[in-house]
C-alpha atoms as a PDB file:
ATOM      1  CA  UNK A   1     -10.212  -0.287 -14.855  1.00  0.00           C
ATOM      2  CA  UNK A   2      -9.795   2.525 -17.394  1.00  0.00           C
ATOM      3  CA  UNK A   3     -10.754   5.055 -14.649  1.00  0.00           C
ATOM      4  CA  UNK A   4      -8.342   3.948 -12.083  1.00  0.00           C
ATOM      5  CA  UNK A   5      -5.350   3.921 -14.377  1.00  0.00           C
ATOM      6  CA  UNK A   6      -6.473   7.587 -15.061  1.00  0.00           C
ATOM      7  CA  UNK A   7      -6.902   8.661 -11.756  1.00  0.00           C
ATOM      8  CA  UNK A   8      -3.185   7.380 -11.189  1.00  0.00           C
ATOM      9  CA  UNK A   9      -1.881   9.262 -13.956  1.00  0.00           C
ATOM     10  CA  UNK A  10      -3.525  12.134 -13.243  1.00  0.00           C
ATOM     11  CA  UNK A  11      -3.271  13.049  -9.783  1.00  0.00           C
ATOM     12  CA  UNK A  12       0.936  13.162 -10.031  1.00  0.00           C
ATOM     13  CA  UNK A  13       0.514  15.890 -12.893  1.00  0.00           C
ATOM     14  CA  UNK A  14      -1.635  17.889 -11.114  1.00  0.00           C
ATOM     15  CA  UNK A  15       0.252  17.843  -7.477  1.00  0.00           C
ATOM     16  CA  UNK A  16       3.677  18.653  -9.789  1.00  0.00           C
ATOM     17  CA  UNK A  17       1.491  21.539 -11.460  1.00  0.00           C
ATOM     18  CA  UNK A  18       0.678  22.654  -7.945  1.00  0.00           C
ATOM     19  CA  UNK A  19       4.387  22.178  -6.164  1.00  0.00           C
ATOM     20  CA  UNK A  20       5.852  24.513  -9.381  1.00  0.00           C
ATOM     21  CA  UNK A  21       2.877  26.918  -8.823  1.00  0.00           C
ATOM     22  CA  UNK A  22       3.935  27.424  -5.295  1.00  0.00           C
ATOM     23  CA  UNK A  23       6.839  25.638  -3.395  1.00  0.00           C
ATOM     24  CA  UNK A  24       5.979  26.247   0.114  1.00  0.00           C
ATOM     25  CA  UNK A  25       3.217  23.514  -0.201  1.00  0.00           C
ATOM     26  CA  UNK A  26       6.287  21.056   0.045  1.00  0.00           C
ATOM     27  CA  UNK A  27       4.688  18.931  -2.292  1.00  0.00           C
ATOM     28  CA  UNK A  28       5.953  15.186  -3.350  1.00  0.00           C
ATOM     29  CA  UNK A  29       4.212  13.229  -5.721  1.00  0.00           C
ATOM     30  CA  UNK A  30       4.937   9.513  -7.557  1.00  0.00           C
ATOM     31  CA  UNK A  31       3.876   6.951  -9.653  1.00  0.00           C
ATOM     32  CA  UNK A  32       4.594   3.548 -10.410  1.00  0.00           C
ATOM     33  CA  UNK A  33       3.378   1.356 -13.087  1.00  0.00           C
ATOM     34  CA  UNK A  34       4.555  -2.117 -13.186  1.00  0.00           C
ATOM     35  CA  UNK A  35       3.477  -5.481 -14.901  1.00  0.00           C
ATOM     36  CA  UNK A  36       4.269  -9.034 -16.574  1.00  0.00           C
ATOM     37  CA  UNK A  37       2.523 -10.183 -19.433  1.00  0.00           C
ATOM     38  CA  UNK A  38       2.788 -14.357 -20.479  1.00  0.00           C
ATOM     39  CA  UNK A  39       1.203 -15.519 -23.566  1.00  0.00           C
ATOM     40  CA  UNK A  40       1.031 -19.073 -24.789  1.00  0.00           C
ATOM     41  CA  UNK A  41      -1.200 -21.731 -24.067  1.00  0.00           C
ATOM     42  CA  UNK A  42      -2.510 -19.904 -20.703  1.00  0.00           C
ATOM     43  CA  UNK A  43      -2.145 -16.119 -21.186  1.00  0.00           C
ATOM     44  CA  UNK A  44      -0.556 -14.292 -17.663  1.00  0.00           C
ATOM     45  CA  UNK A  45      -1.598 -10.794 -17.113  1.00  0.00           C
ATOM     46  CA  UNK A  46      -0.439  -9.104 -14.326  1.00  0.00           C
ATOM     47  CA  UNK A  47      -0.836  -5.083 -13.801  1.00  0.00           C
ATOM     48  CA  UNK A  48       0.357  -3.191 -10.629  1.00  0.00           C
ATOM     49  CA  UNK A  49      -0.247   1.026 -10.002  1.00  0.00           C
ATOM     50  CA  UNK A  50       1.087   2.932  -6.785  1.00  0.00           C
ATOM     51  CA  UNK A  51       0.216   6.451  -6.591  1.00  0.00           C
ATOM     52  CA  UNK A  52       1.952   8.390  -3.661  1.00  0.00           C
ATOM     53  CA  UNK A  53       1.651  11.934  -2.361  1.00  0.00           C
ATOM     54  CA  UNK A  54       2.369  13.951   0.748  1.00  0.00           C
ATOM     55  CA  UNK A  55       2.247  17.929   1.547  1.00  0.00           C
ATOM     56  CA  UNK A  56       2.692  19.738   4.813  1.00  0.00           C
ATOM     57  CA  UNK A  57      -0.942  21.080   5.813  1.00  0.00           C
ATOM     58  CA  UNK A  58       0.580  22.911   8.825  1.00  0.00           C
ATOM     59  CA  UNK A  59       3.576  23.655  10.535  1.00  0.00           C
ATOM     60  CA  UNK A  60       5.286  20.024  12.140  1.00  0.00           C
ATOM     61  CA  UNK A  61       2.461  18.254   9.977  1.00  0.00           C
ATOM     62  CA  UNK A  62       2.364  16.179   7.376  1.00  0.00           C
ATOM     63  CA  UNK A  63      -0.126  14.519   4.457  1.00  0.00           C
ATOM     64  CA  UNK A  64       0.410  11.255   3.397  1.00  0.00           C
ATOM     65  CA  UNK A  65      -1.605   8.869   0.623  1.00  0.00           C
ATOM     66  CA  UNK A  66      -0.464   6.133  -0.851  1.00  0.00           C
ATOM     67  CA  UNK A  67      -2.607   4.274  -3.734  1.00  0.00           C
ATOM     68  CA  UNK A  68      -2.231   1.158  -5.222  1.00  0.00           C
ATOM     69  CA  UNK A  69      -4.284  -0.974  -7.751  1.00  0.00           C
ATOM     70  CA  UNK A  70      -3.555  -4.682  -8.569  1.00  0.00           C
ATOM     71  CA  UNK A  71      -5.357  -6.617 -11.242  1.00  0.00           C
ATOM     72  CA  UNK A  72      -4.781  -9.954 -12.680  1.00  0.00           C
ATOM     73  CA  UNK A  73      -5.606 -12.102 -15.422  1.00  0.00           C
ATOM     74  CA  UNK A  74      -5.183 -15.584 -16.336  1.00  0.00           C
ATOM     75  CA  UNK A  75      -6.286 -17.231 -19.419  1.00  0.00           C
ATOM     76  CA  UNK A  76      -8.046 -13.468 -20.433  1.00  0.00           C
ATOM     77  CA  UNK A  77     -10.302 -14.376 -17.035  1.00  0.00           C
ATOM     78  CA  UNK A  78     -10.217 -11.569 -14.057  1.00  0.00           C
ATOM     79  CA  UNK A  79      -8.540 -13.362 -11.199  1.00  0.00           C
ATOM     80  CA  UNK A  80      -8.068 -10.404  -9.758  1.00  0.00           C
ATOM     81  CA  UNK A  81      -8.846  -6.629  -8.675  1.00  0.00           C
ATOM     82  CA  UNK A  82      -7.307  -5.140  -5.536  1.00  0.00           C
ATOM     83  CA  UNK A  83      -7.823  -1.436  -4.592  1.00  0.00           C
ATOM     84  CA  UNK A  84      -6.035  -0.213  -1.669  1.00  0.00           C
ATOM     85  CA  UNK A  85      -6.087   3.406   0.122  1.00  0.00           C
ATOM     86  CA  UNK A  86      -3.523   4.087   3.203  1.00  0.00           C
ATOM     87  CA  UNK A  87      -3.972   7.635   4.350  1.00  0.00           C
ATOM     88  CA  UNK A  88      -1.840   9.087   7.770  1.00  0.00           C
ATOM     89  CA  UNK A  89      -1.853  12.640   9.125  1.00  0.00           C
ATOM     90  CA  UNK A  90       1.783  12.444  10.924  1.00  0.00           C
ATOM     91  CA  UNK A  91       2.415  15.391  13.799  1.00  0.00           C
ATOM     92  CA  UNK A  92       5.802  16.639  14.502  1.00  0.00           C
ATOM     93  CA  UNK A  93       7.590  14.868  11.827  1.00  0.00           C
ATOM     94  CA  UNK A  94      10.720  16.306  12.669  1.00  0.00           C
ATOM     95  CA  UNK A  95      10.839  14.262  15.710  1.00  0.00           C
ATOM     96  CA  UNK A  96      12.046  10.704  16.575  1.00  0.00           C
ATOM     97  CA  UNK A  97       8.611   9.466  18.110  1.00  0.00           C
ATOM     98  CA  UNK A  98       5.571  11.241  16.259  1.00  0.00           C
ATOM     99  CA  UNK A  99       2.086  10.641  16.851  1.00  0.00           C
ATOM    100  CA  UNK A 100      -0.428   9.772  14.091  1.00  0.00           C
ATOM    101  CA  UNK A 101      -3.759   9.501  12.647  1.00  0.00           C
ATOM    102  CA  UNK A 102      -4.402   6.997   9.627  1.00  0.00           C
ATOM    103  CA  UNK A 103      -7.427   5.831   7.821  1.00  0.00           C
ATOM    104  CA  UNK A 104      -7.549   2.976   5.081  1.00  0.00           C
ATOM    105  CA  UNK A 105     -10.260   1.653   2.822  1.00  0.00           C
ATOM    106  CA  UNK A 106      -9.420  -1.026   0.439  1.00  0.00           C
ATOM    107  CA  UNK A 107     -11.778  -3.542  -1.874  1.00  0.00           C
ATOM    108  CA  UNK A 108     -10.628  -7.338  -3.260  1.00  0.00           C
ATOM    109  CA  UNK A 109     -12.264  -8.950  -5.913  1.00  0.00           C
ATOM    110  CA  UNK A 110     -10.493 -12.336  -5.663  1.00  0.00           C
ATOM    111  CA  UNK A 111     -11.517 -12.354  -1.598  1.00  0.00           C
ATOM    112  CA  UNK A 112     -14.520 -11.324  -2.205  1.00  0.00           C
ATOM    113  CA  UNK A 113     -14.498  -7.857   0.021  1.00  0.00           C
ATOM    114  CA  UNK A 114     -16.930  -5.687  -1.354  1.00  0.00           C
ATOM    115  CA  UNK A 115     -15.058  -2.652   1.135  1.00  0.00           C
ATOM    116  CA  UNK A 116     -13.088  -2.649   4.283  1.00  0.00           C
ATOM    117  CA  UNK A 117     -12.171   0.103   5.914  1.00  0.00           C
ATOM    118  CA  UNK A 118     -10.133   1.204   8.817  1.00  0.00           C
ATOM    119  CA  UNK A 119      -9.654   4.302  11.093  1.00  0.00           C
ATOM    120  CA  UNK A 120      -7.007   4.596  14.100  1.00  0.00           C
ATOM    121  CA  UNK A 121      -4.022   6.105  15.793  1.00  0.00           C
ATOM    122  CA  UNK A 122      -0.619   5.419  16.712  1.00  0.00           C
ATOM    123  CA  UNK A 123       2.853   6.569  16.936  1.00  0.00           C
ATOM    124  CA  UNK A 124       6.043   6.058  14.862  1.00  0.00           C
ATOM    125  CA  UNK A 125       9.434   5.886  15.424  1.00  0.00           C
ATOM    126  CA  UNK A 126      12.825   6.531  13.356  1.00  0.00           C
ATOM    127  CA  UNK A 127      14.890   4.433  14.064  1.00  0.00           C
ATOM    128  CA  UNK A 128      17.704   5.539  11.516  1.00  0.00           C
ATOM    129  CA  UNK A 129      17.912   8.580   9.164  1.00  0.00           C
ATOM    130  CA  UNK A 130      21.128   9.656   7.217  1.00  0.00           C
ATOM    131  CA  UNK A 131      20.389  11.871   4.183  1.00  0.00           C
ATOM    132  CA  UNK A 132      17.867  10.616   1.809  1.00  0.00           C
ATOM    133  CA  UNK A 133      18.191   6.806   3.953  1.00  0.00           C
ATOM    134  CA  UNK A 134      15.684   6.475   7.010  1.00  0.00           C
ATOM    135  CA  UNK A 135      14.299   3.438   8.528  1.00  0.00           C
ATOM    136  CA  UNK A 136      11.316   3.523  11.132  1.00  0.00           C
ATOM    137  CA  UNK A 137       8.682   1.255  13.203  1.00  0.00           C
ATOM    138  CA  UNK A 138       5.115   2.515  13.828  1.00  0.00           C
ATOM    139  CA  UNK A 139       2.685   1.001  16.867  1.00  0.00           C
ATOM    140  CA  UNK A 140      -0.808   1.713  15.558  1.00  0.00           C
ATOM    141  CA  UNK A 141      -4.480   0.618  17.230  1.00  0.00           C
ATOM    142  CA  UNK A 142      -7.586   0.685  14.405  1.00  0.00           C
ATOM    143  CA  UNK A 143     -11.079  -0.589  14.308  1.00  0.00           C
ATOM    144  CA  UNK A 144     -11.773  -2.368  11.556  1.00  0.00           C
ATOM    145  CA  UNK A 145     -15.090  -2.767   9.403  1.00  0.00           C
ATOM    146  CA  UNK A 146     -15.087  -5.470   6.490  1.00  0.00           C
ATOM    147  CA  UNK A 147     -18.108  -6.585   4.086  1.00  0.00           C
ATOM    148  CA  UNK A 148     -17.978  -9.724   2.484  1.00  0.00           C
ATOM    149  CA  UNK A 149     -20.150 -11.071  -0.444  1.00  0.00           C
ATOM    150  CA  UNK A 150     -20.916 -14.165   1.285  1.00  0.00           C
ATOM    151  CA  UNK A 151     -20.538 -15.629   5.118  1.00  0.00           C
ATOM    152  CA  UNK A 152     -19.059 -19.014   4.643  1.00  0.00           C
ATOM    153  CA  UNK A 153     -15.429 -18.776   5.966  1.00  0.00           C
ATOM    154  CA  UNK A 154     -12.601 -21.310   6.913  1.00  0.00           C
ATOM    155  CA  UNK A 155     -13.303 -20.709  10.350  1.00  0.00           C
ATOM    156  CA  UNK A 156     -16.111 -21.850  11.241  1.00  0.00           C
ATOM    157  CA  UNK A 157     -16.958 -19.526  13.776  1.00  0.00           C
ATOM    158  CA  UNK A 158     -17.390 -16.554  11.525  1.00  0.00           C
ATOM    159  CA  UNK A 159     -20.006 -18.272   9.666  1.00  0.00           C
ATOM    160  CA  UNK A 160     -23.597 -16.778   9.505  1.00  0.00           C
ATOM    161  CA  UNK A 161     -22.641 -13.203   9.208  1.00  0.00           C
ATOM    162  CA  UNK A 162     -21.122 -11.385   5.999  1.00  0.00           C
ATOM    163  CA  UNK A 163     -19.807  -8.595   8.192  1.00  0.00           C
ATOM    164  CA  UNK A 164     -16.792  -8.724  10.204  1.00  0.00           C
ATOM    165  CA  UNK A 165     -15.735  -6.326  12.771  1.00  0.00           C
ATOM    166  CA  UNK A 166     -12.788  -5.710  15.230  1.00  0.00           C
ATOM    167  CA  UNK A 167     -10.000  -3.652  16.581  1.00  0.00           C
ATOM    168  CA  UNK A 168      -6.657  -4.194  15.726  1.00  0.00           C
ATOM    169  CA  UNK A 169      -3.252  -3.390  16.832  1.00  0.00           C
ATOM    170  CA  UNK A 170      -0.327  -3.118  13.483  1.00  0.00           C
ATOM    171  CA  UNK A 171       2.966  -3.330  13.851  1.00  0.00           C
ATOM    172  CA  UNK A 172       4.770  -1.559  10.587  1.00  0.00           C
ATOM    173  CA  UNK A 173       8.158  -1.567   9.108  1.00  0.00           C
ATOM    174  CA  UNK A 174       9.164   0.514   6.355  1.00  0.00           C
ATOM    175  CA  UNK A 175      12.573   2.068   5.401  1.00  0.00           C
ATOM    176  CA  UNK A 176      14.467   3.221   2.370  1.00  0.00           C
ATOM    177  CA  UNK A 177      18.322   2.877   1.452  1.00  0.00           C
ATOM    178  CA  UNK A 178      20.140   4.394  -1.553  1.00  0.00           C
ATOM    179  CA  UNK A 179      22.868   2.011  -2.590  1.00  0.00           C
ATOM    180  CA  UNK A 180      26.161   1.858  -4.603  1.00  0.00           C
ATOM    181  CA  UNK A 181      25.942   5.486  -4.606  1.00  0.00           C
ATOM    182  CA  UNK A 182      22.951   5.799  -5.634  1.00  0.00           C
ATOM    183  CA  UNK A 183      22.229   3.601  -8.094  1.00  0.00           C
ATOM    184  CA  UNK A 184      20.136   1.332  -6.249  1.00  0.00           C
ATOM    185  CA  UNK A 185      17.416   2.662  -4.301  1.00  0.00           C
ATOM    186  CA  UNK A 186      15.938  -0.332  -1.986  1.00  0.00           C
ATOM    187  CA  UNK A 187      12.476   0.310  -0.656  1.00  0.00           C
ATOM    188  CA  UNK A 188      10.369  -2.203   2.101  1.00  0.00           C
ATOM    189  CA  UNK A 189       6.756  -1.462   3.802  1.00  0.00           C
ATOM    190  CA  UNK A 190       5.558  -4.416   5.983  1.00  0.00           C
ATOM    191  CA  UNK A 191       3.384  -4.779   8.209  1.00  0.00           C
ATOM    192  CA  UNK A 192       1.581  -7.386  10.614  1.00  0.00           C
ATOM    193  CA  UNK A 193      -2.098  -6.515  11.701  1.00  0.00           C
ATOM    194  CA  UNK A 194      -3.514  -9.448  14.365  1.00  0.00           C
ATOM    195  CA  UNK A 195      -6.869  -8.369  16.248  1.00  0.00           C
ATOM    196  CA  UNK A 196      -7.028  -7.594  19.746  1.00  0.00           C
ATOM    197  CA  UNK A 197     -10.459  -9.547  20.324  1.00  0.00           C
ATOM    198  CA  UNK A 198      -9.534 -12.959  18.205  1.00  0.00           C
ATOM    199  CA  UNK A 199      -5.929 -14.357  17.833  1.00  0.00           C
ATOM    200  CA  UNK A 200      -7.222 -16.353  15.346  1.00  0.00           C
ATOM    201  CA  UNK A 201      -8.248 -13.207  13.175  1.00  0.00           C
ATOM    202  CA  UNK A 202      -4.922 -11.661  11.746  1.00  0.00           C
ATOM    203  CA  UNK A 203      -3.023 -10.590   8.526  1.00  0.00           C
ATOM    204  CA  UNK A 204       0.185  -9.397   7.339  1.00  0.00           C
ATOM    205  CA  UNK A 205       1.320  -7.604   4.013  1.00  0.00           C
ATOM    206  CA  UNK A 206       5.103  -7.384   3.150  1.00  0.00           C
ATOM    207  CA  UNK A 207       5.487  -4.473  -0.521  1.00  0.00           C
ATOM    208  CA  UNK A 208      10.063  -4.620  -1.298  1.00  0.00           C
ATOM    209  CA  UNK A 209      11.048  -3.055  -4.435  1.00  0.00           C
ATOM    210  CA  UNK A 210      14.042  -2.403  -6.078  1.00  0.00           C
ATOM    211  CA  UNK A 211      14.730   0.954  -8.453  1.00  0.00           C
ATOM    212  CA  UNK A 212      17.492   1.973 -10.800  1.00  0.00           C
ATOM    213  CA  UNK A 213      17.335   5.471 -11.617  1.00  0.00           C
ATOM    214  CA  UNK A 214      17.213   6.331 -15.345  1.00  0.00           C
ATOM    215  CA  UNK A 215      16.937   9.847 -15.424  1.00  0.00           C
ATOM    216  CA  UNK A 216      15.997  12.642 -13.201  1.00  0.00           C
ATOM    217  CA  UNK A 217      12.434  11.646 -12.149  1.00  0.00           C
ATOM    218  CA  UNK A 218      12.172   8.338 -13.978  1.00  0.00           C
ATOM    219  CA  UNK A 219      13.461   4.986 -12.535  1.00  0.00           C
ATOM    220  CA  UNK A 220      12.917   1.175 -13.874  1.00  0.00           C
ATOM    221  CA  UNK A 221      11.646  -0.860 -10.921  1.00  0.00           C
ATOM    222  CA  UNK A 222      11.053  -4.499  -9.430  1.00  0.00           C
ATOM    223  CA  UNK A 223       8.442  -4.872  -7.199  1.00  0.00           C
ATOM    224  CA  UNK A 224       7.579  -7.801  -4.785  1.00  0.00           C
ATOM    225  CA  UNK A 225       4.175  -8.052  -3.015  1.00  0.00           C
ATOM    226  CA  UNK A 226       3.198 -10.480  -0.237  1.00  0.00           C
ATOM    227  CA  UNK A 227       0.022 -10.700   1.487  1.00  0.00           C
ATOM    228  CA  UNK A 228      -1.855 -13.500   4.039  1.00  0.00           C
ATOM    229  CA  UNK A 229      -4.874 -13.234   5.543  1.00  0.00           C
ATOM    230  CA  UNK A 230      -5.794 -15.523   8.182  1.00  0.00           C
ATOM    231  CA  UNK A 231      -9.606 -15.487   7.633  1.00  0.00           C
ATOM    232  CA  UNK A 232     -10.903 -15.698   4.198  1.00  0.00           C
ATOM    233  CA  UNK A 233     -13.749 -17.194   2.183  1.00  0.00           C
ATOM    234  CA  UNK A 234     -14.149 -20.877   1.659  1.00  0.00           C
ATOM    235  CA  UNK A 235     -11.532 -22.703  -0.022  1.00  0.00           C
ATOM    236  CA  UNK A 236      -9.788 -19.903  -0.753  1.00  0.00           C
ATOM    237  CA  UNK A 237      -6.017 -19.488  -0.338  1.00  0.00           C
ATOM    238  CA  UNK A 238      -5.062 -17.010   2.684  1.00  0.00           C
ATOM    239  CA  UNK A 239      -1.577 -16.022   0.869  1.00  0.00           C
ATOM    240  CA  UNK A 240      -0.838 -13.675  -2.329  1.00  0.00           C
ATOM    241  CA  UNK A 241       2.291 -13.017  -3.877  1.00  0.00           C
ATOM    242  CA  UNK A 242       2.404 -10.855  -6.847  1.00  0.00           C
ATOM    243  CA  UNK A 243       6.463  -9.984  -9.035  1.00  0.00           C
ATOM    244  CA  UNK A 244       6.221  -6.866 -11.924  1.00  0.00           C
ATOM    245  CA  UNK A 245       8.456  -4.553 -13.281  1.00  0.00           C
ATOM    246  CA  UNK A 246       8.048  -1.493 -14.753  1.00  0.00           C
ATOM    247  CA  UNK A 247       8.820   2.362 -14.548  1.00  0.00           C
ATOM    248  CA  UNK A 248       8.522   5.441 -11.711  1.00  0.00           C
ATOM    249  CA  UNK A 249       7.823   8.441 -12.011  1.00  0.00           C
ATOM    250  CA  UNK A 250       8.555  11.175  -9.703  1.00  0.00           C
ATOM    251  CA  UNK A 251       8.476  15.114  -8.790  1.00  0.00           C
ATOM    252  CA  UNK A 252      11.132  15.008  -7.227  1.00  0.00           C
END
């Protein structure tokens, strides 16, 4: 866990190191640490990172990661330890449709995923963009690749085998508003992800926060997370939901 938290802290210094070093890389770099912390007769911790960065690799082209680690604890037990990685390579960003490349690889402790991963291609499309506000939709088609610890499912006919694979079309939603001039700032990122081959087999993931800007490149943030996965492990729930708060920071 130690070595994840670094890696978040570290990778937003050295992008802002690089962007003052030279600013034609267009560099943009964030991070986000959020929690909540009970104690009492059952002891609550929850921990949230998001590390995002983008750069402009080429003319009309642009970089995009975005990190995020979620671990839980209840009664001073690990309930939980979610690593995600969504990586796109957007063309002709200054357009209203855009074509795209995007890979993801992601593990789940509580699910019992030992990796999943998931490569594809798409197009988005803006929607609505005003100054620093934008909202756009993205039409994406990925093969997907996940490894399970064991092979007994709530659907029986998955059963047997401890790898699952499958193409899948996403459907994505994501926008950004600043409000009450700009004391707000209102963030979403959904998405729902069925698979072409089994309607049966399908997941969706819903990330809002809210941020109040504190100072230059710091704001205090709520974050809501809500995930459901159609297909999961024995007696095992299918939804998450997971509500922190904590602090921003940004290069920009």
């Amino acid at each position: 866990m130690k070595n994840v938290i670094l890696y978040f802290f570290l990778v937003p210094v050295f992008l802002f190191a690089q962007e003052k070093e030279n600013d034609t890389i267009n560099v943009k770099a964030s991070l986000s640490l959020t929690g909540f912390y009970q104690g009492g007769n059952v002891e609550t911790l929850i921990f949230r990172a998001n590390s995002d960065f983008s750069f402009k690799p080429f003319k009309n082209g642009l970089f995009e990661t975005r990190n995020s680690y979620v671990y839980q604890e209840f009664g001073k037990q690990k309930a939980d330890e979610d690593i995600l990685s969504l990586n796109f390579l957007r063309f002709n960003t200054n357009r209203k449709i855009s074509p795209l490349l995007l890979g993801f690889v992601s593990t789940n402790f509580r699910r019992e995923i030992d990796i999943r991963y998931l490569f594809g291609a798409g197009a988005t499309f803006q929607v609505y963009s005003k100054k620093k506000d934008w909202l756009k939709f993205s039409l994406t088609c990925e093969y997907e690749n996940t490894e399970f610890k064991q092979s007994n499912f709530n659907k029986d006919e998955f059963d047997g085998n401890e790898t699952i694979n499958t193409y899948r079309g996403t459907l994505w939603v994501s926008g950004k508003y600043h409000l009450f001039k700009n004391k707000v700032i209102l963030s979403h990122e959904s998405y729902i992800q069925p698979s072409l081959e089994r309607r049966n087999n399908f997941r969706w993931r819903a990330d809002v926060s809210l941020e109040v800007p504190v100072w230059k490149f710091l704001n205090f943030k709520i974050n809501y997370l809500d995930s459901f996965e159609s297909v999961v492990i024995q007696d095992q729930r299918q939804e998450d939901s997971v509500m922190s708060v904590g602090f921003t920071v940004k290069t920009y």
